[in-house]
C-alpha atoms as a PDB file:
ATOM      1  CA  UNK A   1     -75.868  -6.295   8.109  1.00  0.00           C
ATOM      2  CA  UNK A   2     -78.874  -5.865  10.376  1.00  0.00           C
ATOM      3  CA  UNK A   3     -81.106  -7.564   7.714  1.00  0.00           C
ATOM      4  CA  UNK A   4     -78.390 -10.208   7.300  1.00  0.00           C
ATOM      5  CA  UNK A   5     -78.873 -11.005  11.054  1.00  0.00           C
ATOM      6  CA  UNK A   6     -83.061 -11.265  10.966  1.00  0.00           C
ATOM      7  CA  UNK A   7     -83.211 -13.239   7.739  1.00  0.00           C
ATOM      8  CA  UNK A   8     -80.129 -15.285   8.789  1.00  0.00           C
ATOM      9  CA  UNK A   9     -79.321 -15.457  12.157  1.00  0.00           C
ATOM     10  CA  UNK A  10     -76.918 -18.563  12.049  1.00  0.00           C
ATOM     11  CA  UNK A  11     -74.964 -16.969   9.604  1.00  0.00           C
ATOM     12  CA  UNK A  12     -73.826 -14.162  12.398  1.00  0.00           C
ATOM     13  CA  UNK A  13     -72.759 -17.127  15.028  1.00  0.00           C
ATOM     14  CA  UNK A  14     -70.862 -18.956  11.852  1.00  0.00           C
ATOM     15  CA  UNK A  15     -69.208 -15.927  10.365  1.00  0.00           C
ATOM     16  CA  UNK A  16     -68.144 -14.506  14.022  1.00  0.00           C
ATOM     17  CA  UNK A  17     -64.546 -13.878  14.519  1.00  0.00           C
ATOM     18  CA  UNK A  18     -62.630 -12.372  17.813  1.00  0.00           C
ATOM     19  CA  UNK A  19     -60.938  -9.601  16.879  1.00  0.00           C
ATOM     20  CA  UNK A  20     -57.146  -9.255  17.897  1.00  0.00           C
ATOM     21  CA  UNK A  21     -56.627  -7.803  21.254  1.00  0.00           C
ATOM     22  CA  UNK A  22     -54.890  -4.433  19.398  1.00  0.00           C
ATOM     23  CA  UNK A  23     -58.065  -3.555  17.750  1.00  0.00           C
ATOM     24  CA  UNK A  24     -60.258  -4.337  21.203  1.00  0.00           C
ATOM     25  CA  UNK A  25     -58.263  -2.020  23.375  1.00  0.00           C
ATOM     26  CA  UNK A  26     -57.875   0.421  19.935  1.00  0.00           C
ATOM     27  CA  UNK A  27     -61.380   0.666  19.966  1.00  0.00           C
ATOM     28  CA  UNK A  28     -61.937   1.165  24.240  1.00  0.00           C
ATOM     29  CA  UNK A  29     -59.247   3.885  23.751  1.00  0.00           C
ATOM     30  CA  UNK A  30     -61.850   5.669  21.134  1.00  0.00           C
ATOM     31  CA  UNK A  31     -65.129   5.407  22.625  1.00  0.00           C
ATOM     32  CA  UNK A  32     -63.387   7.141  26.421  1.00  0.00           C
ATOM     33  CA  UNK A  33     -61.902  10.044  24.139  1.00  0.00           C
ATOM     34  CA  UNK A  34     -65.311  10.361  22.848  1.00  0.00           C
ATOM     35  CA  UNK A  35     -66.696  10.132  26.336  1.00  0.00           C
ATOM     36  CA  UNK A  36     -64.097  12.427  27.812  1.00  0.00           C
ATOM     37  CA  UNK A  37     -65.476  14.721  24.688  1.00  0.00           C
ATOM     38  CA  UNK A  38     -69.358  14.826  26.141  1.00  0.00           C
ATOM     39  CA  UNK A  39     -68.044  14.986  29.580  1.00  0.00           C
ATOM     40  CA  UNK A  40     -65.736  18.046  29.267  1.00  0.00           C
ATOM     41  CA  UNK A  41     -68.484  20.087  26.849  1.00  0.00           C
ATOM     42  CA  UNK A  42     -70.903  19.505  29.520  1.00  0.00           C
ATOM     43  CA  UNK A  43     -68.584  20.667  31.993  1.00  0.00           C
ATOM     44  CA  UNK A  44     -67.452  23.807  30.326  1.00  0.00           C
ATOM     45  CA  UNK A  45     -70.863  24.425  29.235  1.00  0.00           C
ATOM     46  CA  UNK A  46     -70.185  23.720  26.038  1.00  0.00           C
ATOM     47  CA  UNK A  47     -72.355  22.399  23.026  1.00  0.00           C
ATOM     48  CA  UNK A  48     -71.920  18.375  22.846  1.00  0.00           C
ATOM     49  CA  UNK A  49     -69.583  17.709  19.970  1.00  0.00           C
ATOM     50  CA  UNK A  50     -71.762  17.227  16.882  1.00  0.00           C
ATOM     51  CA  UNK A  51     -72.276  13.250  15.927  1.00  0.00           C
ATOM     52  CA  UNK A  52     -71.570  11.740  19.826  1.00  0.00           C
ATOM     53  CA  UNK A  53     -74.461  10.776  21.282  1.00  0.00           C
ATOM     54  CA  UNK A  54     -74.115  11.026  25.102  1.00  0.00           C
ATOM     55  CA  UNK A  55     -76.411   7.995  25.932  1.00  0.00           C
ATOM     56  CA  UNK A  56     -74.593   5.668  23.466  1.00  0.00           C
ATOM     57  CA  UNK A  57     -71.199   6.764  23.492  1.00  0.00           C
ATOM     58  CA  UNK A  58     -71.821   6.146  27.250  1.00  0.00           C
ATOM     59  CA  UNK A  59     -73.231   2.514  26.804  1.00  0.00           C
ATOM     60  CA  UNK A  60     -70.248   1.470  24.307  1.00  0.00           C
ATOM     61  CA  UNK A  61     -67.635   2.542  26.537  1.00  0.00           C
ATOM     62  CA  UNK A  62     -69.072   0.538  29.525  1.00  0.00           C
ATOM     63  CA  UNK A  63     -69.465  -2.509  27.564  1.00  0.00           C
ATOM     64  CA  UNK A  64     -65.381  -1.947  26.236  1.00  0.00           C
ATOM     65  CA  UNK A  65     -64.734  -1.740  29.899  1.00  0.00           C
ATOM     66  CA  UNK A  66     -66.312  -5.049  30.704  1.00  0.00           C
ATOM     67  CA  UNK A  67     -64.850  -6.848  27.587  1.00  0.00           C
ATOM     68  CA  UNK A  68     -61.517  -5.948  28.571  1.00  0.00           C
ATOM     69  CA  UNK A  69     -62.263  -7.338  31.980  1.00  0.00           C
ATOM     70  CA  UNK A  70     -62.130  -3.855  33.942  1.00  0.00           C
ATOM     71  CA  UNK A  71     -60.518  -5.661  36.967  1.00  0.00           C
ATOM     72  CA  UNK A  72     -62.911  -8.641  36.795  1.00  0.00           C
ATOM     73  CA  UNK A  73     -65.632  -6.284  38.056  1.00  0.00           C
ATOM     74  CA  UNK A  74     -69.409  -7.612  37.048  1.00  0.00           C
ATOM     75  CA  UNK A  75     -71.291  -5.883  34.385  1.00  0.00           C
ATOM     76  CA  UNK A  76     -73.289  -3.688  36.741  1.00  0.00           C
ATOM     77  CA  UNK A  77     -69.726  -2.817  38.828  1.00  0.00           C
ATOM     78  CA  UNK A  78     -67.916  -1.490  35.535  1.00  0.00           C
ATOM     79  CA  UNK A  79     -66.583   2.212  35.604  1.00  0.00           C
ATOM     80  CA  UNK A  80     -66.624   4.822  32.761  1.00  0.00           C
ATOM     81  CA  UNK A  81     -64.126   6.967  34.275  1.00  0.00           C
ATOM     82  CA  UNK A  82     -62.409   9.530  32.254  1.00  0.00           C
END
C-alpha cells in the first residue's frame, strides 16, 4: 500500500472512502484499551504488553479522539484519558 501511495499518489485521493461511523468509534474504542494496557503495566510496574508500542498507540488514540470531534477541542487540546 505504501508503494501504491509513492508511485501513485492520486490513486489514494480517488480510491478514498469514509468509513461508517460504527467502524470509526470501533476502532477509538481499540486503540484506548490498548492505551489503558501501557498505562496500567507502567503503573503496576509491569512489562508493556508485547506488540503495543507506547509512543504510537499513544499518537493513534489522540488522532481517534480528534476525528470523533472530542468536544470540538483543537488538535493540540485533545485528551487521551483512560
Amino acid at each position: 500500500m505504501l508503494r501504491q501511495v509513492w508511485d501513485d499518489p492520486l490513486s489514494l485521493a480517488k480510491e478514498s472512502r469514509l468509513r461508517p461511523s460504527s467502524v470509526v468509534l470501533d476502532a477509538q474504542s481499540e486503540i484506548m484499551e490498548a492505551h489503558w494496557r501501557i498505562r496500567d503495566a507502567i503503573i503496576h510496574n509491569r512489562p508493556i504488553p508485547l506488540r503495543l508500542d507506547p509512543d504510537l498507540v499513544s499518537e493513534r488514540h489522540h488522532a481517534f479522539n480528534w476525528l470523533i470531534r472530542d468536544m470540538n477541542k483543537a488538535w493540540d487540546e485533545v485528551e487521551t484519558n483512560t
